[in-house]
C-alpha atoms as a PDB file:
ATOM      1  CA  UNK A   1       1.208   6.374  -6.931  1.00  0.00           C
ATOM      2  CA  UNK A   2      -0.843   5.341  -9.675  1.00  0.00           C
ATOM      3  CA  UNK A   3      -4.886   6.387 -10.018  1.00  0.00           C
ATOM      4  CA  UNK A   4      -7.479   4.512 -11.172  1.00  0.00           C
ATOM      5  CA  UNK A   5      -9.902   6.136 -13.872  1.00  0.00           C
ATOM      6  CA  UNK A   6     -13.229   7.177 -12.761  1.00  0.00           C
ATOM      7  CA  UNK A   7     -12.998   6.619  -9.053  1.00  0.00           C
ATOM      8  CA  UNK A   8     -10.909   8.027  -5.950  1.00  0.00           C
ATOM      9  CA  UNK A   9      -9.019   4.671  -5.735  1.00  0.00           C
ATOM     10  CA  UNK A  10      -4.734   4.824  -5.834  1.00  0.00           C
ATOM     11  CA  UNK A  11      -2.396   1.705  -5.939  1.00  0.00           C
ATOM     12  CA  UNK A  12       1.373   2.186  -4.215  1.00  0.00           C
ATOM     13  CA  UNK A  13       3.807  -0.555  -4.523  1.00  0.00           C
ATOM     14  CA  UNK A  14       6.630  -0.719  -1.545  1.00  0.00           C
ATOM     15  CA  UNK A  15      10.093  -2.266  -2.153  1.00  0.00           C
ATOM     16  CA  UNK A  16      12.578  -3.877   0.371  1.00  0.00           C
ATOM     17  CA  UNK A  17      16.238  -3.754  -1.455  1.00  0.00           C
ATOM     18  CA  UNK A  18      17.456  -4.949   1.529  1.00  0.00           C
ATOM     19  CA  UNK A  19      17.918  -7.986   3.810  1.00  0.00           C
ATOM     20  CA  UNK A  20      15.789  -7.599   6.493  1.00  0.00           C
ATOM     21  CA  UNK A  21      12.035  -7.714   6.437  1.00  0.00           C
ATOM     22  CA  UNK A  22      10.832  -4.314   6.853  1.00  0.00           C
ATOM     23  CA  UNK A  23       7.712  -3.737   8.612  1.00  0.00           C
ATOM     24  CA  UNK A  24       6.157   0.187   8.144  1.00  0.00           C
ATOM     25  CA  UNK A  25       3.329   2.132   8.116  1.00  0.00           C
ATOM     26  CA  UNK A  26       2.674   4.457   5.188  1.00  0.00           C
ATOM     27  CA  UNK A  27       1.874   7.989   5.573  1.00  0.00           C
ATOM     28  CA  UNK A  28      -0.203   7.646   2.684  1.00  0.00           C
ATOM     29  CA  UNK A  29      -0.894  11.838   2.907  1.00  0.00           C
ATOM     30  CA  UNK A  30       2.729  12.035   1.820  1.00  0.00           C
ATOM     31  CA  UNK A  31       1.198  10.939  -1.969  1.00  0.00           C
ATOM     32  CA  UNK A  32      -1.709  12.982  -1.617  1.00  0.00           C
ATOM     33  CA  UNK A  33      -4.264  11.266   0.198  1.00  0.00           C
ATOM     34  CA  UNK A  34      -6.594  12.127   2.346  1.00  0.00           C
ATOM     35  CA  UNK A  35      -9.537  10.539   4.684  1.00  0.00           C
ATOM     36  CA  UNK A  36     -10.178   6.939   5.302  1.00  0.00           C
ATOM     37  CA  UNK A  37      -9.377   3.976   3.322  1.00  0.00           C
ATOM     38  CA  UNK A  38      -9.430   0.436   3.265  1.00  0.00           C
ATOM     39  CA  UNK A  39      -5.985  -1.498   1.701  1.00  0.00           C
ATOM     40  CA  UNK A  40      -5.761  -4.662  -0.392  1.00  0.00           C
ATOM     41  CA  UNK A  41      -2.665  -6.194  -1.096  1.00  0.00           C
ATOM     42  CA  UNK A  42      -3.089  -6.281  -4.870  1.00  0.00           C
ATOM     43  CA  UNK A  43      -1.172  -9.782  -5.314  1.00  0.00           C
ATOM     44  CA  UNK A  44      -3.051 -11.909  -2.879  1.00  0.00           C
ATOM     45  CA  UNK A  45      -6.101  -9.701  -2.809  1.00  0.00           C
ATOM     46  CA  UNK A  46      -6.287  -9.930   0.711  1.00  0.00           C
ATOM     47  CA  UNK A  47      -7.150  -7.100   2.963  1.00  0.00           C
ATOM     48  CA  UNK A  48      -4.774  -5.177   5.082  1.00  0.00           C
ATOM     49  CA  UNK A  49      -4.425  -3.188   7.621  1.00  0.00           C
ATOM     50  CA  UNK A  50      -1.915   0.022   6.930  1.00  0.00           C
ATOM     51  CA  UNK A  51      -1.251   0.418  10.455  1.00  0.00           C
ATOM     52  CA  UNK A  52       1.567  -2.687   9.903  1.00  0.00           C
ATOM     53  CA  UNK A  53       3.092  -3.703   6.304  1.00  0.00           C
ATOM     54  CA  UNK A  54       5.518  -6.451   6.416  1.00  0.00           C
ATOM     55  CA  UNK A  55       7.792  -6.931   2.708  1.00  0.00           C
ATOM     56  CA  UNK A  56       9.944  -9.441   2.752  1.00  0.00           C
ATOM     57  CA  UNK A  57      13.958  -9.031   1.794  1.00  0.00           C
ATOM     58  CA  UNK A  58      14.046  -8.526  -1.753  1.00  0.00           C
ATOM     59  CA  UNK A  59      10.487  -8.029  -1.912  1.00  0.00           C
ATOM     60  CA  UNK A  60       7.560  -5.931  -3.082  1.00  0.00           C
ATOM     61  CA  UNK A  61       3.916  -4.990  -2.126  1.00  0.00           C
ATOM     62  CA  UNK A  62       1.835  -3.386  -4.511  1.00  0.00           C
ATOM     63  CA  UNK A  63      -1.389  -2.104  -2.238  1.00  0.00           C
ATOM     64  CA  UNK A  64      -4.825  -0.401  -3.980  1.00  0.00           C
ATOM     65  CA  UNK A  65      -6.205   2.025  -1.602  1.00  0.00           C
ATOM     66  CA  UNK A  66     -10.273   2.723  -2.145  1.00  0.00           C
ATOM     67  CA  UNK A  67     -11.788   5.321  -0.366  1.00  0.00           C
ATOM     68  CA  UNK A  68     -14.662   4.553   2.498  1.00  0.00           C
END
């Protein structure tokens, strides 16, 4: 979990050493956040949804969460 300066923002990155595509939903409170927040994937810089992310065997997400 990485913060950025000056704002409540975070970015997580998810790997997949296996596989299988693995599709999860973080429990983002496990790294110490709280409230609402909408997701970007960071390399596409597309918006998620972090009810469902998909990685890809041998693959990585790296998300930025910003606070609503």
């Amino acid at each position: 979990c990485a913060e950025y300066p000056s704002s409540q923002d975070f970015a997580l990155a998810f790997f997949n050493t296996g596989e299988q595509e693995i599709r999860f939903r973080p429990e983002i409170s496990s790294y110490g956040l709280n409230g609402k927040f909408m997701t970007t994937n960071l390399w596409n810089k597309e918006a998620v949804s972090p009810e469902e992310i998909l990685i890809p065997p041998h693959g990585c997400v790296l998300l930025k969460f910003q606070k609503t």
